[in-house]
Protein backbone atom coordinates (compact mmCIF):
# COMPACT_ATOMS: atom_id res chain seq x y z
CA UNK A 1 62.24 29.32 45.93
CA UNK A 2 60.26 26.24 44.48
CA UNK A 3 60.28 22.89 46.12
CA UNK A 4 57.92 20.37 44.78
CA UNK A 5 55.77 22.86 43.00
CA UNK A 6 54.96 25.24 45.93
CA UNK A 7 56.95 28.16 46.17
CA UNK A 8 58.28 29.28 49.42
CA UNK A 9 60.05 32.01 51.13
CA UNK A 10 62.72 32.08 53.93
CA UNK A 11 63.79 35.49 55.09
CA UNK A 12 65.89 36.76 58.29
CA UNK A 13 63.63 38.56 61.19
CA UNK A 14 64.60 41.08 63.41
CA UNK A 15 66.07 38.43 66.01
CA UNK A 16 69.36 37.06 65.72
CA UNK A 17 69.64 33.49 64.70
CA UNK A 18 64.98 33.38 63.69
CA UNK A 19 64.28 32.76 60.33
CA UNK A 20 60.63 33.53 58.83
CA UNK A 21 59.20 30.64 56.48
CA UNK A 22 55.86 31.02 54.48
CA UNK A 23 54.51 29.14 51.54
CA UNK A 24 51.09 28.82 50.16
CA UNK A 25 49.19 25.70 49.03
CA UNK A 26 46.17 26.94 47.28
CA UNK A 27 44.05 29.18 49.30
CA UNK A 28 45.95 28.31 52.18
CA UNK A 29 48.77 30.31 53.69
CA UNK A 30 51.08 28.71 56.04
CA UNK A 31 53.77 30.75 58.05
CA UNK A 32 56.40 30.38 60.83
CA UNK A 33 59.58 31.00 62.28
CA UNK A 34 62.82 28.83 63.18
CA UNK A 35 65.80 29.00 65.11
CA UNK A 36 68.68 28.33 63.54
CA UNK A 37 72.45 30.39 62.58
CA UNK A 38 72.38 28.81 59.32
CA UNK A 39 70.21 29.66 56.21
CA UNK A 40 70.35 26.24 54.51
CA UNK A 41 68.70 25.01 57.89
CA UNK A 42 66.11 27.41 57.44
CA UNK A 43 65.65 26.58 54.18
CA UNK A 44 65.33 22.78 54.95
CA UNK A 45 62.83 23.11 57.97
CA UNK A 46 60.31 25.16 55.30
CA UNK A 47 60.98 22.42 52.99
CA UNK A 48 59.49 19.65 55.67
CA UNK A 49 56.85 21.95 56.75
CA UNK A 50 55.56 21.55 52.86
CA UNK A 51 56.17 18.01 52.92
CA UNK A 52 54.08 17.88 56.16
CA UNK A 53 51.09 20.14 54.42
CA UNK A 54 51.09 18.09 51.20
CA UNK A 55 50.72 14.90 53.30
CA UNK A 56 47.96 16.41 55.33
CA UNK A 57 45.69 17.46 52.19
CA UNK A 58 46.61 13.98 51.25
CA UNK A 59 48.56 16.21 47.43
CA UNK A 60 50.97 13.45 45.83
CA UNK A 61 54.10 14.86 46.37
CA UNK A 62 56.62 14.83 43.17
CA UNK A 63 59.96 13.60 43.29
CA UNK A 64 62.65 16.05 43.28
CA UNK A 65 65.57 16.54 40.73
């Protein structure tokens, strides 16, 4: 998945109810895990993660669609 212009990934682990987030932002790979039953919750937490990382290497971060 893309969200504004860094692609990320959001994938089940091997315990129930963890999701495993990881995006890159040029040479830099950021990964983690959440709890949460749903996958659009997931999806959302990796999505503030990358707002959080663009804001730290001070990126302007796009508007989305």
């Amino acid at each position: 998945m893309i969200y504004r212009g860094v692609e990320y990934t959001v994938a089940v682990s091997s315990e129930p109810g963890v999701w495993q987030w990881c995006f890159q932002i040029g040479d830099t790979v950021m990964s983690g895990k959440t709890s949460t039953m749903l996958s659009g919750m997931a999806s959302r937490r990796a999505q503030l993660k990358i707002d959080i990382a663009l804001r730290r290497i001070q990126i302007p971060i796009p508007a989305t669609r």
